[in-house]
PDB file of N, CA and C in Angstrom:
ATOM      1  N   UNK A   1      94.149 117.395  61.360  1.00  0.00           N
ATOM      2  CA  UNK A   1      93.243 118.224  62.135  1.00  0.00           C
ATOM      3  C   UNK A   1      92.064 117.399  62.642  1.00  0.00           C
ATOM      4  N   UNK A   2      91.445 116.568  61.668  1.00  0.00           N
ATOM      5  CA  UNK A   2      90.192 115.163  62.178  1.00  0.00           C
ATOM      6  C   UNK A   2      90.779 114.895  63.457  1.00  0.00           C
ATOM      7  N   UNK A   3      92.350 113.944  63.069  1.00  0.00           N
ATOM      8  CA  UNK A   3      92.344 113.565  64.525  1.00  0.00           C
ATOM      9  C   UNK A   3      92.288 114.012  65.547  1.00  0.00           C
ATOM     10  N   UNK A   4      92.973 114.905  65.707  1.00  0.00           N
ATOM     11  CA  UNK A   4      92.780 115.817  66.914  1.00  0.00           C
ATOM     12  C   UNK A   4      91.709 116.312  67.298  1.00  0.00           C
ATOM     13  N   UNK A   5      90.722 116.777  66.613  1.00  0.00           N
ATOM     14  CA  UNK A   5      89.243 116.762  67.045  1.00  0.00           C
ATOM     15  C   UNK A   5      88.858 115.403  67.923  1.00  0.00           C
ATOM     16  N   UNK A   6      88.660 114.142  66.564  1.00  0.00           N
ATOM     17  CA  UNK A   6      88.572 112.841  67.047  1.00  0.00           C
ATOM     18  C   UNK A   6      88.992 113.033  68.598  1.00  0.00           C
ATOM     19  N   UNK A   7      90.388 112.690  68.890  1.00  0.00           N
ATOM     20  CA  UNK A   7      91.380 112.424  69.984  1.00  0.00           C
ATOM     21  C   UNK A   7      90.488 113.081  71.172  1.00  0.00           C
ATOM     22  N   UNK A   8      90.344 114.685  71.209  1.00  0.00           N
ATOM     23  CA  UNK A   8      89.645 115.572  71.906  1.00  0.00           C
ATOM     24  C   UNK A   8      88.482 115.091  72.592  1.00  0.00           C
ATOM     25  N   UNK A   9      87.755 114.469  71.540  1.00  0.00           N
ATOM     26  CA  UNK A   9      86.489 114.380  71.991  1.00  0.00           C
ATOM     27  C   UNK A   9      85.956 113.330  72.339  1.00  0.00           C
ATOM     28  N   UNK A  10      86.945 112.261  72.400  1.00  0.00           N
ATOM     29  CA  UNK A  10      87.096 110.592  72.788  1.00  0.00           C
ATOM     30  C   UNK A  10      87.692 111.050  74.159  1.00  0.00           C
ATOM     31  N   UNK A  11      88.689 112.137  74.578  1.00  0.00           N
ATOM     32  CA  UNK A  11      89.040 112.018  75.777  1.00  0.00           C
ATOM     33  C   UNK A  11      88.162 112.876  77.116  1.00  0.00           C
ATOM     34  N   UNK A  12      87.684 113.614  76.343  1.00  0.00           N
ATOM     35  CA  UNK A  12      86.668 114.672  76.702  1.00  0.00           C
ATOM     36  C   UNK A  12      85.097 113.868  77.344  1.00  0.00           C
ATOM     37  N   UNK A  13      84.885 112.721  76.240  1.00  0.00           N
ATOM     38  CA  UNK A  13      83.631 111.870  76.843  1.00  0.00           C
ATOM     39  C   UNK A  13      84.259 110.939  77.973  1.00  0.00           C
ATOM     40  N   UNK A  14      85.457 110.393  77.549  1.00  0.00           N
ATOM     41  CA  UNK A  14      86.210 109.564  79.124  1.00  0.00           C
ATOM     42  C   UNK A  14      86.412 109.943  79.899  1.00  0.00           C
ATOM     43  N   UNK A  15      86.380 111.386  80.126  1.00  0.00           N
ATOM     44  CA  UNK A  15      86.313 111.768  81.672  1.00  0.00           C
ATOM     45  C   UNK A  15      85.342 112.626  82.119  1.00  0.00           C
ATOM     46  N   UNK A  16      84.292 112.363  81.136  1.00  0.00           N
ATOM     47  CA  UNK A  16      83.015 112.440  81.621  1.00  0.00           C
ATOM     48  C   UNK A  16      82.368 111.496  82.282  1.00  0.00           C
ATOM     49  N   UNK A  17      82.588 110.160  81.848  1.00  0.00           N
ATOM     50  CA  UNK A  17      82.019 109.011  82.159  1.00  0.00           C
ATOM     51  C   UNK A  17      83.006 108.844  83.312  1.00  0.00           C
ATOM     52  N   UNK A  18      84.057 108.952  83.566  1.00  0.00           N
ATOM     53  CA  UNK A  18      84.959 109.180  84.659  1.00  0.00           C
ATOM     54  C   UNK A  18      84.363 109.999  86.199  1.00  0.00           C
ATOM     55  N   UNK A  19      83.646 110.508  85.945  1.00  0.00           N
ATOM     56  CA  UNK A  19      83.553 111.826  86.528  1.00  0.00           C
ATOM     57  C   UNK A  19      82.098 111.084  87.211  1.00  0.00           C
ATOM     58  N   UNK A  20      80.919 110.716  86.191  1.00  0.00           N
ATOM     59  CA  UNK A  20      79.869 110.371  86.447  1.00  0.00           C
ATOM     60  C   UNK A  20      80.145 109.250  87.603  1.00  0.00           C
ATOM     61  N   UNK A  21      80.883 108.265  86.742  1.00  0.00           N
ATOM     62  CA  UNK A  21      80.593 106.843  87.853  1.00  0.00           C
ATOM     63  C   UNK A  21      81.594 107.488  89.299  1.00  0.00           C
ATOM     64  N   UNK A  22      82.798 108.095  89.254  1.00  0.00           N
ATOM     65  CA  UNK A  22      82.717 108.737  90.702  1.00  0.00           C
ATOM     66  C   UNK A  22      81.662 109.552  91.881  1.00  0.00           C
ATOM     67  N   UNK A  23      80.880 109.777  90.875  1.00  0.00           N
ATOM     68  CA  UNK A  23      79.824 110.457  91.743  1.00  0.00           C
ATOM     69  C   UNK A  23      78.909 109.090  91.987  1.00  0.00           C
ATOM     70  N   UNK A  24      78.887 108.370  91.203  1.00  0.00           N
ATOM     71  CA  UNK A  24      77.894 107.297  92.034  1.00  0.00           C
ATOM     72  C   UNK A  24      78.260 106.306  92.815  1.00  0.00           C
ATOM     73  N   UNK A  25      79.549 106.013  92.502  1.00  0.00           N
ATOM     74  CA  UNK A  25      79.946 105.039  93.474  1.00  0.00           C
ATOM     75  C   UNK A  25      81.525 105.305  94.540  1.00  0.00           C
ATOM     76  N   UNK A  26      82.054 106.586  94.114  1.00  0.00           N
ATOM     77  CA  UNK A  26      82.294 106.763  95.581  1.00  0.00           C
ATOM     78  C   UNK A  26      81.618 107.139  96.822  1.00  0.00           C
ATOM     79  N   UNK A  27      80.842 107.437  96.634  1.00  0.00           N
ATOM     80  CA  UNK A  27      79.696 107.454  98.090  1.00  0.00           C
ATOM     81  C   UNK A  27      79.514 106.231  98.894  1.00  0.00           C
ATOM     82  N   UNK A  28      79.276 105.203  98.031  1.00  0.00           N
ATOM     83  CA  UNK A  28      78.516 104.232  98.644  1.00  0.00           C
ATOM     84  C   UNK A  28      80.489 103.499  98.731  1.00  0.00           C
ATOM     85  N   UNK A  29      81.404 103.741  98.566  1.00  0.00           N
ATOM     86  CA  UNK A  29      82.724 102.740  98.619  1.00  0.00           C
ATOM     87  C   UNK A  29      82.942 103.626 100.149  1.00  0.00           C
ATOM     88  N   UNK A  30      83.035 104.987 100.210  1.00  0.00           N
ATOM     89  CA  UNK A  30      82.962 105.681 101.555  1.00  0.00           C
ATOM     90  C   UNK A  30      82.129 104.949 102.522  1.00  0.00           C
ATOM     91  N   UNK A  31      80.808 104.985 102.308  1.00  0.00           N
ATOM     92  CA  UNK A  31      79.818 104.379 103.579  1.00  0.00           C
ATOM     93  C   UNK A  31      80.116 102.969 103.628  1.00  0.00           C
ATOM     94  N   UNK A  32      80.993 101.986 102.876  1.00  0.00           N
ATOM     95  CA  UNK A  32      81.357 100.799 103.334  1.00  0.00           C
ATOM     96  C   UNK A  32      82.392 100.799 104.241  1.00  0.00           C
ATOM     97  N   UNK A  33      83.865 101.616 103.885  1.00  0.00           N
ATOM     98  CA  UNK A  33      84.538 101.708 104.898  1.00  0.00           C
ATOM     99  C   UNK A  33      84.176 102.469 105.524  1.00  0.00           C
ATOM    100  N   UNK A  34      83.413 103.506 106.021  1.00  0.00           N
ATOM    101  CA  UNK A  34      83.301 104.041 106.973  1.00  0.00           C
ATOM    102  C   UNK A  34      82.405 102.854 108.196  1.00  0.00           C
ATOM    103  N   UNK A  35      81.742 102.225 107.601  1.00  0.00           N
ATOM    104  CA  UNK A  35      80.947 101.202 108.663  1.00  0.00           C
ATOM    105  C   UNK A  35      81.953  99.950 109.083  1.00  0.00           C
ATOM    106  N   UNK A  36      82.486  99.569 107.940  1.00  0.00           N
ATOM    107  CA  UNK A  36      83.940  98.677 108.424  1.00  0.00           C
ATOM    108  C   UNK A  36      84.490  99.076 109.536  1.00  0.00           C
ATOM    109  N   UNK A  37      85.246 100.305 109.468  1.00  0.00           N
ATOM    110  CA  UNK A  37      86.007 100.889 110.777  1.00  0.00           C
ATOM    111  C   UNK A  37      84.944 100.977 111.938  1.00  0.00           C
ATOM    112  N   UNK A  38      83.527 101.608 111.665  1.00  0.00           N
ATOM    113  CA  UNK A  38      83.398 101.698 112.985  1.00  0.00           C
ATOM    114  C   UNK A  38      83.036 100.046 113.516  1.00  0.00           C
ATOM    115  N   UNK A  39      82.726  99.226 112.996  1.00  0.00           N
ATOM    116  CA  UNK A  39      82.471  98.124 112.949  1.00  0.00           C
ATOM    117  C   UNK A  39      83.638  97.428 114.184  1.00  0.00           C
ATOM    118  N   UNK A  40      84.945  97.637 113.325  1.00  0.00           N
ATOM    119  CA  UNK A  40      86.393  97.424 114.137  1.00  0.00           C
ATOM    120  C   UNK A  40      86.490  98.415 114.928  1.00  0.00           C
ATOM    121  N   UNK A  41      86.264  99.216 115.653  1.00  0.00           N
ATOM    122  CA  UNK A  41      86.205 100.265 116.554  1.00  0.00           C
ATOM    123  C   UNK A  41      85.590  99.682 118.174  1.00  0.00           C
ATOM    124  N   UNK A  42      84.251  99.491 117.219  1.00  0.00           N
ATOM    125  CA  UNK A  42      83.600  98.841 118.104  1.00  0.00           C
ATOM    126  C   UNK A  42      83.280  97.492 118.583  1.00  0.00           C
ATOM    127  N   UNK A  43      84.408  96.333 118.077  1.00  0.00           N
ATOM    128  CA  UNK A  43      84.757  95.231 118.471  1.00  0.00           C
ATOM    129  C   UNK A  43      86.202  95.393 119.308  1.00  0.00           C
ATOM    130  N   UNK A  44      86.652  96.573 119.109  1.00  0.00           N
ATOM    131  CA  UNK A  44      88.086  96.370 120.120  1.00  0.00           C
ATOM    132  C   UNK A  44      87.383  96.891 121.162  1.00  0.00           C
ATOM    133  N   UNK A  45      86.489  97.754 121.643  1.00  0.00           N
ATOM    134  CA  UNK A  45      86.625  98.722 122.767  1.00  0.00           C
ATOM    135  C   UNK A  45      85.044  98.358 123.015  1.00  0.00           C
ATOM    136  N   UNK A  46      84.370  96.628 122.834  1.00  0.00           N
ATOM    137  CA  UNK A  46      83.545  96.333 123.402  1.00  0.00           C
ATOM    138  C   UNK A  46      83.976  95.606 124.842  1.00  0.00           C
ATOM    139  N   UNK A  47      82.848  96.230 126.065  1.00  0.00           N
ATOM    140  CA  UNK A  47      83.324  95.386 127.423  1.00  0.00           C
ATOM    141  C   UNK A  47      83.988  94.081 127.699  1.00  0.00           C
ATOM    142  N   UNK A  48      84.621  93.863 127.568  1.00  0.00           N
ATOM    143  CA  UNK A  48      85.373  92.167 127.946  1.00  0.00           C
ATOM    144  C   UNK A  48      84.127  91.454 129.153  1.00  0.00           C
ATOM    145  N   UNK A  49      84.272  90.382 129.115  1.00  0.00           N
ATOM    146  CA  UNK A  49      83.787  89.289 129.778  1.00  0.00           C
ATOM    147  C   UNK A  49      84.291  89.939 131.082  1.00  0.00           C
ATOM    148  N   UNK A  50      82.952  89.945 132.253  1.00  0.00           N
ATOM    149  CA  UNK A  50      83.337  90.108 134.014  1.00  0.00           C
ATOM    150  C   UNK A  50      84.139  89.225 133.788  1.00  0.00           C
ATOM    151  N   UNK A  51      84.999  88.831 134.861  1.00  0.00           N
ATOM    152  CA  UNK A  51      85.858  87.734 135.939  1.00  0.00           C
ATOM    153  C   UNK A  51      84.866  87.223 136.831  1.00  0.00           C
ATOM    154  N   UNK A  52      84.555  86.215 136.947  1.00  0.00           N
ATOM    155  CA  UNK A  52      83.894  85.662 137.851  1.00  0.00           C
ATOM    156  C   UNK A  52      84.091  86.384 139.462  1.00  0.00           C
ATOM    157  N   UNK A  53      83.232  86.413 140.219  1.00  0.00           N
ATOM    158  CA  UNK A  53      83.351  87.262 141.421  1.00  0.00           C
ATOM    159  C   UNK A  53      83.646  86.460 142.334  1.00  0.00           C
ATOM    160  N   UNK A  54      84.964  87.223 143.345  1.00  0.00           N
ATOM    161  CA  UNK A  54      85.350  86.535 143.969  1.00  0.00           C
ATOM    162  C   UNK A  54      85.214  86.827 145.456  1.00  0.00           C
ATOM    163  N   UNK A  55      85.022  86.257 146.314  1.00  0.00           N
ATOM    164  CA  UNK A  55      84.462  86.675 147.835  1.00  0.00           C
ATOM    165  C   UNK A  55      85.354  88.226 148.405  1.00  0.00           C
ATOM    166  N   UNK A  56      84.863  88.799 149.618  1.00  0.00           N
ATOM    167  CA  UNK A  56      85.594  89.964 149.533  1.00  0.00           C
ATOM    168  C   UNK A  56      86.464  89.239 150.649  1.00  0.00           C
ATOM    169  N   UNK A  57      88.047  89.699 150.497  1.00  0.00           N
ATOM    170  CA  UNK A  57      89.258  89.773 151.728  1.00  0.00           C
ATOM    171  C   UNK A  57      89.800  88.741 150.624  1.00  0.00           C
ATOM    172  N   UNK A  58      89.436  88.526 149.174  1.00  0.00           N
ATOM    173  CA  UNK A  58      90.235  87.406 148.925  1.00  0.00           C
ATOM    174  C   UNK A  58      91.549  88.330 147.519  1.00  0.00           C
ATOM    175  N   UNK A  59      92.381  87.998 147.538  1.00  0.00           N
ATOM    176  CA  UNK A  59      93.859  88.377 146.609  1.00  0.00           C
ATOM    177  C   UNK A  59      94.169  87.454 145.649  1.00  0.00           C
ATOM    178  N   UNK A  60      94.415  87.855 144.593  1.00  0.00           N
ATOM    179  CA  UNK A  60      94.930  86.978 143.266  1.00  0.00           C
ATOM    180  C   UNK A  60      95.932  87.874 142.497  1.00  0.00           C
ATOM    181  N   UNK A  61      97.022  86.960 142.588  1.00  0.00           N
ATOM    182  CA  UNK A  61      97.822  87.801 141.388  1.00  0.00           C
ATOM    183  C   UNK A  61      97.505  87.400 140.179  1.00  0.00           C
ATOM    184  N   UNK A  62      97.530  87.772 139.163  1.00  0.00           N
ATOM    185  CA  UNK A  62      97.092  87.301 137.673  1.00  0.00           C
ATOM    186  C   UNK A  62      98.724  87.647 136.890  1.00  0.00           C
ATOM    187  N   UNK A  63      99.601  88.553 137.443  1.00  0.00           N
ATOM    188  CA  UNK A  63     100.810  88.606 136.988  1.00  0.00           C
ATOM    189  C   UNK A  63     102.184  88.759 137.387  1.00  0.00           C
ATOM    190  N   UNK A  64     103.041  88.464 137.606  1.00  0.00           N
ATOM    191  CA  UNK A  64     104.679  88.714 138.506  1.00  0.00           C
ATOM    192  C   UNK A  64     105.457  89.112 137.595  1.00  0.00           C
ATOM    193  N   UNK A  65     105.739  90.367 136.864  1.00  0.00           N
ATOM    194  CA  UNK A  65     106.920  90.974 136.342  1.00  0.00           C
ATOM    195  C   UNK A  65     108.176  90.212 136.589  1.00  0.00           C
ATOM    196  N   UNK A  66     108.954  89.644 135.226  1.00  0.00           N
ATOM    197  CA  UNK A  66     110.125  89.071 135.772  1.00  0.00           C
ATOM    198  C   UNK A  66     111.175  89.990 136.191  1.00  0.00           C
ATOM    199  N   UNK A  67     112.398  89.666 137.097  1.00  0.00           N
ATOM    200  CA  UNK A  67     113.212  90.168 137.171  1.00  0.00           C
ATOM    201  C   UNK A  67     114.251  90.916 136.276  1.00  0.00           C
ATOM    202  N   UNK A  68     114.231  92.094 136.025  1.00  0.00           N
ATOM    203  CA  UNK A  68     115.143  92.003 134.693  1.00  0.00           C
ATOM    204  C   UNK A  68     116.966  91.551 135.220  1.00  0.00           C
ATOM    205  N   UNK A  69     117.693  91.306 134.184  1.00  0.00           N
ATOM    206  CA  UNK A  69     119.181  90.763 134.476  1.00  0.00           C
ATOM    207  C   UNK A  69     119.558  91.472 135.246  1.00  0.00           C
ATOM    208  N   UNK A  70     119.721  93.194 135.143  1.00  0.00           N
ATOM    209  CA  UNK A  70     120.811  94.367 136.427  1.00  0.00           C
ATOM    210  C   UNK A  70     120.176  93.543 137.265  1.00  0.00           C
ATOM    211  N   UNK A  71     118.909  93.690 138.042  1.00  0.00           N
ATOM    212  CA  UNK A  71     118.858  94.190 138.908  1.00  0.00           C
ATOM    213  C   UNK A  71     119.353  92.531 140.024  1.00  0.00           C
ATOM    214  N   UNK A  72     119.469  91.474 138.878  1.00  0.00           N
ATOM    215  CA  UNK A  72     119.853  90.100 139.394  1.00  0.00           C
ATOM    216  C   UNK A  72     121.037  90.015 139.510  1.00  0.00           C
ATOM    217  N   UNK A  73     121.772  90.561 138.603  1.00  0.00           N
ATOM    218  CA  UNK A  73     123.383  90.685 138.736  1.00  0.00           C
ATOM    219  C   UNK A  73     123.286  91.950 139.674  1.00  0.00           C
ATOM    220  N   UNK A  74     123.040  92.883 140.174  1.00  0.00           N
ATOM    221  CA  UNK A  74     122.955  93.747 141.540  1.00  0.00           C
ATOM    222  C   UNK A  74     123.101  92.509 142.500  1.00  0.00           C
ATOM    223  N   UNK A  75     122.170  92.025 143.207  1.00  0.00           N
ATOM    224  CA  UNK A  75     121.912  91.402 144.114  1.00  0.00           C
ATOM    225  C   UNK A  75     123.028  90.373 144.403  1.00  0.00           C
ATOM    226  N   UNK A  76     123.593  89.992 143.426  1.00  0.00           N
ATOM    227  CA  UNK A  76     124.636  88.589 143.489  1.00  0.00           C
ATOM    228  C   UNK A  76     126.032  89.286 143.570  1.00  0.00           C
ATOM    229  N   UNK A  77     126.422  90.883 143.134  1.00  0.00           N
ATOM    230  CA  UNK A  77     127.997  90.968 143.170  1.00  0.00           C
ATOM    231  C   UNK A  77     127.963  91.558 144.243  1.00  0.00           C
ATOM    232  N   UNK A  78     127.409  91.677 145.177  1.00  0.00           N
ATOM    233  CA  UNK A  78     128.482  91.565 146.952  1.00  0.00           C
ATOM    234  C   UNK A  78     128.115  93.264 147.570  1.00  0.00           C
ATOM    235  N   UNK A  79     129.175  93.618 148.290  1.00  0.00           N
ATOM    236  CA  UNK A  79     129.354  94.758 148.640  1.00  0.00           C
ATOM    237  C   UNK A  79     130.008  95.675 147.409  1.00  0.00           C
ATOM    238  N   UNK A  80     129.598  97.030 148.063  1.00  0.00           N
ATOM    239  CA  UNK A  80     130.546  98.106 147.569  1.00  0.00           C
ATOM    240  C   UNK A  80     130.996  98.937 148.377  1.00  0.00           C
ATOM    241  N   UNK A  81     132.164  99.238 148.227  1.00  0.00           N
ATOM    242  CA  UNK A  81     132.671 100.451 148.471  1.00  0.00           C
ATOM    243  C   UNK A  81     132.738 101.901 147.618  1.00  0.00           C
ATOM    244  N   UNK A  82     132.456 102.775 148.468  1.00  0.00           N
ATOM    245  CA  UNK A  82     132.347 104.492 147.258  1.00  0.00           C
ATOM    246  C   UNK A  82     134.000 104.479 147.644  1.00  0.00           C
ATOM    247  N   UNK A  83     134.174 105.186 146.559  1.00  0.00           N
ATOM    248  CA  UNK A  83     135.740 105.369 146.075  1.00  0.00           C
ATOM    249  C   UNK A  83     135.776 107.083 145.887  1.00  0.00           C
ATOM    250  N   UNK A  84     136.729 107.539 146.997  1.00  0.00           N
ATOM    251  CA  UNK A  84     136.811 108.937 147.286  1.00  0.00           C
ATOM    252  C   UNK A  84     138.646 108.999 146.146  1.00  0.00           C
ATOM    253  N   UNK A  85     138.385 110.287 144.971  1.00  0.00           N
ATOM    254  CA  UNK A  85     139.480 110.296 144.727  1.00  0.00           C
ATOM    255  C   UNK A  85     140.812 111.476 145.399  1.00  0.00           C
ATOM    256  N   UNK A  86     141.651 111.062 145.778  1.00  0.00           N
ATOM    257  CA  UNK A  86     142.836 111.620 146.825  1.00  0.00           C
ATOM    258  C   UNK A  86     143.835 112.361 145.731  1.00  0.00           C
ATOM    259  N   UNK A  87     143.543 113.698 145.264  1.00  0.00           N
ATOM    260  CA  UNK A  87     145.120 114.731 144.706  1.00  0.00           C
ATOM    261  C   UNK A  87     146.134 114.658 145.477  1.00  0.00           C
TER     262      UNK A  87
END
């Protein structure tokens, strides 16, 4: 019967002390990641560097989409004919 009192009241103070240090230091583990993220939030979706300015009437490509394979193998097999089927 001791022990079980004992047992009780050893587990009873551990999640008291459980209980306490969550209240003090999950707050402050929250307000770290919460400033982390916005931190990274606001390094992705800060303005990028202008492009240097370039006179007006002037054109630059910066990219050319490659060709994908169909549409290269299109171009190279020839003619077609539509094929009407005859009962």
């Amino acid at each position: 019967m001791m022990a079980l009192l004992k047992f009780l009241f050893i587990t009873i103070l551990v999640m008291w002390l459980i209980k306490m240090l969550a209240r003090l230091l999950l707050p402050v583990l929250f307000k770290k990641m919460v400033s982390k993220a916005q931190q990274h939030v606001n390094n992705q979706y800060t303005r990028p560097q202008e492009p240097p300015h370039r006179p007006a009437g002037k054109i630059s490509v910066d990219y050319v989409p490659p060709k994908d394979k169909e549409a290269r193998a299109a171009d190279k097999a020839g003619d077609f004919i539509d094929f009407e089927e005859v009962k």
